[in-house]
Protein backbone atom coordinates (compact mmCIF):
# COMPACT_ATOMS: atom_id res chain seq x y z
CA UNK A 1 116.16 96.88 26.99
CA UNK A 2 114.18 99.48 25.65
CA UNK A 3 110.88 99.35 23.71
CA UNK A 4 112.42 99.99 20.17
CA UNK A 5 111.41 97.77 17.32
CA UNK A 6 115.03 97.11 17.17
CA UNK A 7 116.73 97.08 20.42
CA UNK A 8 120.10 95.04 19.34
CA UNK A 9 121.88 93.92 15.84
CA UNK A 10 123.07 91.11 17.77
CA UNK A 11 121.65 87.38 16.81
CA UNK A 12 122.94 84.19 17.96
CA UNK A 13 123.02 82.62 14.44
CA UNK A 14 123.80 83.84 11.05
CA UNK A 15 120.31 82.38 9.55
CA UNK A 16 119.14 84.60 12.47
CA UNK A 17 121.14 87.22 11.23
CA UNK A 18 119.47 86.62 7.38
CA UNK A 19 116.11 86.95 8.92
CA UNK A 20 116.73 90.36 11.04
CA UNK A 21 118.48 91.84 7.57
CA UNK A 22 115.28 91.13 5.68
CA UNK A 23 112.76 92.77 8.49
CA UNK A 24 115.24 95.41 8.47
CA UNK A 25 114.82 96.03 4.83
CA UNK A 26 111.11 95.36 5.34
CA UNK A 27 110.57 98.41 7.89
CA UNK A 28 112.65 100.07 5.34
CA UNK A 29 109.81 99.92 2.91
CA UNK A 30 107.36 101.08 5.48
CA UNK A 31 109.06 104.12 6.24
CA UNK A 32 109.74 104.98 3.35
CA UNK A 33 105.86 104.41 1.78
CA UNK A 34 103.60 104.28 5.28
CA UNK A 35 100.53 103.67 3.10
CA UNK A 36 99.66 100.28 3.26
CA UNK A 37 97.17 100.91 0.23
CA UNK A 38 99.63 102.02 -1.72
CA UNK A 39 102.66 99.53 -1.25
CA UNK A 40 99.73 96.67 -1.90
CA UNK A 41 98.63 99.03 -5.05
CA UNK A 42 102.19 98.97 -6.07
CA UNK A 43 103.43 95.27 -5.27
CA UNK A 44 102.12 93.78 -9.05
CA UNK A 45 104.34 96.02 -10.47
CA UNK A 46 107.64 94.83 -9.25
CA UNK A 47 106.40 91.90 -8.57
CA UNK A 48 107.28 90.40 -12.07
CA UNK A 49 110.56 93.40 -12.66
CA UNK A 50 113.89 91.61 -12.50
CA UNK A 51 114.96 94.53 -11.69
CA UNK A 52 113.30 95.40 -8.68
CA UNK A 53 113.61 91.84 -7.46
CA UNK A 54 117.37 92.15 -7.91
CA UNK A 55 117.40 95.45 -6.07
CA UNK A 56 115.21 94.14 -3.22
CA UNK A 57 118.21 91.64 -2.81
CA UNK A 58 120.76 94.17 -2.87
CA UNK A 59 119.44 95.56 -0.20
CA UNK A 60 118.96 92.61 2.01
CA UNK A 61 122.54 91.75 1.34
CA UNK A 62 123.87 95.08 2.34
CA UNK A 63 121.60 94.96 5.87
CA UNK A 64 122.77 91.36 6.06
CA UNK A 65 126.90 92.64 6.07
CA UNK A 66 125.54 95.28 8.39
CA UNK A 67 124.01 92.98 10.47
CA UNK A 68 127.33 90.48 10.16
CA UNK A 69 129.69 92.88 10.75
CA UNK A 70 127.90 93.89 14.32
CA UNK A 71 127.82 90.46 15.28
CA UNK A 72 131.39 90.39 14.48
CA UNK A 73 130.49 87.38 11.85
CA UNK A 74 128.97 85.11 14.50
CA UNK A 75 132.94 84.75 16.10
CA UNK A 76 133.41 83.97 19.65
């Protein structure tokens, strides 16, 4: 296994799966904004947005059938 940050896709539960789609969406943020200054300078702000709450979600949800599908939705 190598040293990556994300050596497989592969969990052994779907609530496992749920948690890897979120840090994937997490490290998603990073990249995109490294600063930690600024992501904590921006969190109020869509903090309280519907809108960028709903997004967030969106985006967990589409890691999550990413993360489904290569775990061929947890079937033996």
């Amino acid at each position: 296994m190598s040293d990556s940050w994300l050596p497989t896709l592969r969990t052994a539960t779907p609530e496992e799966g749920f948690q890897l789609a979120i840090k994937l969406s997490r490290i998603g943020v990073k990249m995109t904004q490294p600063s930690a200054e600024v992501r904590e300078r921006l969190r109020p702000e869509y903090a309280e947005s519907a809108d960028s709450l709903i997004a967030s979600s969106q985006v967990i949800a589409l890691n999550f059938q990413t993360v489904a599908q290569a775990n061929d939705f947890w079937r033996s």
